[in-house]
C-alpha atoms as a PDB file:
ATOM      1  CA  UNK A   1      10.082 -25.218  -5.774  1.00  0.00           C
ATOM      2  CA  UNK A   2      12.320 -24.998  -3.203  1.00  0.00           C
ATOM      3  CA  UNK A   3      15.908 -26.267  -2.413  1.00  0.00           C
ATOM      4  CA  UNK A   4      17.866 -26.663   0.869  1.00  0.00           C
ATOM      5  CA  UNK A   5      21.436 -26.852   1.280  1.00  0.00           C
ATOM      6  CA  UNK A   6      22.961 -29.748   2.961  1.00  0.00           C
ATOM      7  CA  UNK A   7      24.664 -28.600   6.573  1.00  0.00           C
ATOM      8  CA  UNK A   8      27.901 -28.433   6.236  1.00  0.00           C
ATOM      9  CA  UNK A   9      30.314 -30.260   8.506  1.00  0.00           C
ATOM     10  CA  UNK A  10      31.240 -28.122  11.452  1.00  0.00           C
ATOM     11  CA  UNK A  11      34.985 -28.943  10.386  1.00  0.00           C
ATOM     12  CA  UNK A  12      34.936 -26.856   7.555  1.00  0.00           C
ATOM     13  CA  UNK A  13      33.854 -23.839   8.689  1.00  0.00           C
ATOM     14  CA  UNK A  14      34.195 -24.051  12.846  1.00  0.00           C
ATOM     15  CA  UNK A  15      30.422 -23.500  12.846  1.00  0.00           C
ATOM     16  CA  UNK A  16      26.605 -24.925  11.057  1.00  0.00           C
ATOM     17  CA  UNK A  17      24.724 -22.916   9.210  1.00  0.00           C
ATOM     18  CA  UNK A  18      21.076 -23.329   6.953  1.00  0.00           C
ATOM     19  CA  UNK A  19      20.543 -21.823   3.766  1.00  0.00           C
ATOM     20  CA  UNK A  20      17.099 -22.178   2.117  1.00  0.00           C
ATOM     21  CA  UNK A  21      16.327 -20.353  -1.268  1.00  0.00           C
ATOM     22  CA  UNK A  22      12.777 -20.113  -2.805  1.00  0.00           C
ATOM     23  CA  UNK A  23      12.103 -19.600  -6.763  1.00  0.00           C
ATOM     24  CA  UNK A  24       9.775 -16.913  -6.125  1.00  0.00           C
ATOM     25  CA  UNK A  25       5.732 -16.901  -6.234  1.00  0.00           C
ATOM     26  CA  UNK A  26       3.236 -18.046  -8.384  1.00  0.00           C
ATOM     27  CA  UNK A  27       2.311 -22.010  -9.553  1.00  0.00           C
ATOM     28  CA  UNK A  28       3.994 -24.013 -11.450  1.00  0.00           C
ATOM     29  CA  UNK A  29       1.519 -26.849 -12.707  1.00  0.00           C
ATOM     30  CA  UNK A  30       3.459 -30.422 -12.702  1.00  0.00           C
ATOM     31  CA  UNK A  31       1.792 -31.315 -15.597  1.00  0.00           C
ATOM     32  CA  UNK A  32       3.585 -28.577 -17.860  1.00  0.00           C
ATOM     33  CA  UNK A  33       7.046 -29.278 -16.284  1.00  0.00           C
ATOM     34  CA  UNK A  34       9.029 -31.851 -18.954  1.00  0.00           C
ATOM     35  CA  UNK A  35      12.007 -33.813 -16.343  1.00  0.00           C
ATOM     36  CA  UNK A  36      14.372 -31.314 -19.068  1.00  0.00           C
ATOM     37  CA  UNK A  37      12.377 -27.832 -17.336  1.00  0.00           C
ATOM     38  CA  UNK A  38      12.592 -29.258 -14.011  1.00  0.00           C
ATOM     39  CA  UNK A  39      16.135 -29.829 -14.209  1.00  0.00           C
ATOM     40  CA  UNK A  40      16.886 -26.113 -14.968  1.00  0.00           C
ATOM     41  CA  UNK A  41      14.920 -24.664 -12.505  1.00  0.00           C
ATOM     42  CA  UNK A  42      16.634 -27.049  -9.708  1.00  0.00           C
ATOM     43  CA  UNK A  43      20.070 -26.158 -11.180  1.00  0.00           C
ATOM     44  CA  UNK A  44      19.320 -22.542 -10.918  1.00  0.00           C
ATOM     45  CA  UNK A  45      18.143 -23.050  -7.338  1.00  0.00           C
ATOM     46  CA  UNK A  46      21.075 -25.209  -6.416  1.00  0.00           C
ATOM     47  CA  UNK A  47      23.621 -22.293  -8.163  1.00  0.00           C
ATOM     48  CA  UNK A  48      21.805 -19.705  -6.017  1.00  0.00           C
ATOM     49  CA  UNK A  49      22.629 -21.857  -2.714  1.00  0.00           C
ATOM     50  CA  UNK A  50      26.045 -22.553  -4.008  1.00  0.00           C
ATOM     51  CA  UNK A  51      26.498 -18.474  -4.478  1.00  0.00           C
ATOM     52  CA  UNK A  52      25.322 -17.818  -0.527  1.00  0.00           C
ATOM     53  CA  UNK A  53      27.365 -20.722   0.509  1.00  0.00           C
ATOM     54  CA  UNK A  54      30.430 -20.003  -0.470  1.00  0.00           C
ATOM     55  CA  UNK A  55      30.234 -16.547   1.436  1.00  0.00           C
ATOM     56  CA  UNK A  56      29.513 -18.082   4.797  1.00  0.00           C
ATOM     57  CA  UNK A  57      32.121 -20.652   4.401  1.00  0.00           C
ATOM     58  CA  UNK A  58      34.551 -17.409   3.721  1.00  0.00           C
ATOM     59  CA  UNK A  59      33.660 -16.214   6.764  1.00  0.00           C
ATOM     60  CA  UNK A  60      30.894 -13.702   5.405  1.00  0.00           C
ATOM     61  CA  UNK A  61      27.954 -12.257   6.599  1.00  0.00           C
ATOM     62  CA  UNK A  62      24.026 -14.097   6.723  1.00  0.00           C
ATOM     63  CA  UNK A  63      23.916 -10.674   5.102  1.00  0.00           C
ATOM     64  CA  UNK A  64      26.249 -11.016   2.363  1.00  0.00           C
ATOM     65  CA  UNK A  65      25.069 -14.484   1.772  1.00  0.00           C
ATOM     66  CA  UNK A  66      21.727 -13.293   0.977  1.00  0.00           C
ATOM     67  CA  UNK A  67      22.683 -11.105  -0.944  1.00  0.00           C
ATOM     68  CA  UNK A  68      24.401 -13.562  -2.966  1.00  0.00           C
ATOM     69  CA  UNK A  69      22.102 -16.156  -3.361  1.00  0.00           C
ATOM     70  CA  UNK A  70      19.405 -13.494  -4.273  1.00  0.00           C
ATOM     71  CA  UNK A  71      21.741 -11.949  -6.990  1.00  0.00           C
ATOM     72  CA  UNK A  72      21.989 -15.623  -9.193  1.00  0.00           C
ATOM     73  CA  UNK A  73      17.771 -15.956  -8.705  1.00  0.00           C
ATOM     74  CA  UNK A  74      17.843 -12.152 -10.234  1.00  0.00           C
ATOM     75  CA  UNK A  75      19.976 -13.020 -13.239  1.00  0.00           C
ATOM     76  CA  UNK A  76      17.839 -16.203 -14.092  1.00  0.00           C
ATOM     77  CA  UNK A  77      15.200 -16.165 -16.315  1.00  0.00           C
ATOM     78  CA  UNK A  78      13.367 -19.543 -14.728  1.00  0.00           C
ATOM     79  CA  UNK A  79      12.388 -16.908 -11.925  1.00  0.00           C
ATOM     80  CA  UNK A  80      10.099 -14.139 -11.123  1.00  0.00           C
ATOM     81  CA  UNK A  81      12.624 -11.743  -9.737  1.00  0.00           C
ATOM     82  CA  UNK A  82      15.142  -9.400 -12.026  1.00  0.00           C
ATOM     83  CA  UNK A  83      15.294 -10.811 -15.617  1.00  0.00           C
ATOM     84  CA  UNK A  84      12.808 -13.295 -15.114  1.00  0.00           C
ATOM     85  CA  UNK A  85      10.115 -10.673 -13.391  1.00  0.00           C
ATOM     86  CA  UNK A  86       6.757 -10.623 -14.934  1.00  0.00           C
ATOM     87  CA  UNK A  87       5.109  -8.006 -17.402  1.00  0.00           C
ATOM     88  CA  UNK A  88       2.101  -5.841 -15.503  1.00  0.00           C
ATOM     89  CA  UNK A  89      -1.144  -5.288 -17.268  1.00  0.00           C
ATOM     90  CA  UNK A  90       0.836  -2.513 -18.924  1.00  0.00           C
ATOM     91  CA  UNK A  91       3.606  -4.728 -20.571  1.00  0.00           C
ATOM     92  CA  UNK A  92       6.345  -2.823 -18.160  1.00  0.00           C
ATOM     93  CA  UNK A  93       8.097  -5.121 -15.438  1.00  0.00           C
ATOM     94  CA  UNK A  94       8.196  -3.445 -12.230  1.00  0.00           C
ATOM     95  CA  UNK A  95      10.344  -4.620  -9.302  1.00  0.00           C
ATOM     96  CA  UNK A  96      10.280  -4.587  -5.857  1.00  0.00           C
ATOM     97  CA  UNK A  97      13.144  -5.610  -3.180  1.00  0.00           C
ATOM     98  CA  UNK A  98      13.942  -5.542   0.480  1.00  0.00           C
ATOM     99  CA  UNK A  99      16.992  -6.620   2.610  1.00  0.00           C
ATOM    100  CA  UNK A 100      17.334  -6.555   6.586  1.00  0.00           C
ATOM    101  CA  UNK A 101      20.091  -6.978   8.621  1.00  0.00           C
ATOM    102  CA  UNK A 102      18.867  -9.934  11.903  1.00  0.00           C
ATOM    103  CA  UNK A 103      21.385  -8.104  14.073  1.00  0.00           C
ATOM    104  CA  UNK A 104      20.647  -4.616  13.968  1.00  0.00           C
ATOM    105  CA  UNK A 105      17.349  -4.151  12.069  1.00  0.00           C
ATOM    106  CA  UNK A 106      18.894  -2.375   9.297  1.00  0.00           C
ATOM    107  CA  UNK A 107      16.728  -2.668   5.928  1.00  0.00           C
ATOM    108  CA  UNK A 108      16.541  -1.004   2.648  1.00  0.00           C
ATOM    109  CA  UNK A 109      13.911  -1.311  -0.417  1.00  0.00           C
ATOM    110  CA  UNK A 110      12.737  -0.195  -3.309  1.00  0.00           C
ATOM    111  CA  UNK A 111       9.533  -0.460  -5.387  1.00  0.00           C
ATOM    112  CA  UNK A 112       8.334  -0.196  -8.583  1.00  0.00           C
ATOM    113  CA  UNK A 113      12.097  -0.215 -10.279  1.00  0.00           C
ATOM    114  CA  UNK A 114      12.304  -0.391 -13.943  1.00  0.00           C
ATOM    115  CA  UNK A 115      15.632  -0.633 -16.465  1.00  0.00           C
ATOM    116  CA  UNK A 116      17.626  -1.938 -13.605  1.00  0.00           C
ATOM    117  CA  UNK A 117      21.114  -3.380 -15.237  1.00  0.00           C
END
C-alpha cells in the first residue's frame, strides 16, 4: 500500500516538493482486508505524509522530513517497522534501519536492534 502526497502549491512554500511513503514489505491479501482495516492502514500512511510534510513546508530538510514520516510508520502497529516489526523464527523482533543524506552522502544504520524505546 502506498500513499502519495498531493504537491503542494508553490505559494505556500516558494517551492514543489514529492513525498511518497511505503507501509513496508510483505503481502497483504485483498481478500483479508475488511473496508474498516483498510481504512487504518491508509490513515496511518496519510499521518506519516502529514508528519514529513509539515517539516518541508517549515522550511526543513528532505532529511528531516524523512525522518519524520519514518518515525509515525515506526510507532504504528499496521506496519512492519518499530512496534509493528515482525517476530524471527526465535520469537525476538530484530530491526534494521538506514538514513542518507542526497547532498553529501552521509548515512548511518544499524542492524539487528532489539528493546529500542
Amino acid at each position: 500500500m502506498v500513499a502519495q502526497a498531493q504537491e503542494i502549491s508553490p505559494r505556500m512554500t516558494g517551492q514543489k516538493f514529492q513525498l511518497v511513503v511505503h507501509g513496508g514489505a510483505g503481502t497483504i491479501e485483498r481478500s483479508k482486508m475488511t473496508p474498516e482495516k483498510e481504512q487504518e492502514y491508509r490513515a496511518g500512511l496519510e499521518n506519516a505524509l502529514r508528519a514529513g510534510r509539515e517539516v518541508l513546508q517549515g522550511g526543513g530538510s528532505s532529511l528531516d522530513a524523512v525522518e519524520a514520516a519514518v518515525r509515525v510508520l515506526e510507532d504504528d502497529p499496521h506496519f512492519n517497522a518499530g512496534k509493528g516489526s515482525y517476530f524471527t523464527s526465535a520469537g525476538t523482533n530484530e530491526m534494521d534501519a538506514a538514513i542518507m543524506d542526497g547532498k553529501t552522502l552521509a548515512a548511518g544504520a544499524v542492524a539487528q536492534i532489539e528493546h529500542v524505546r
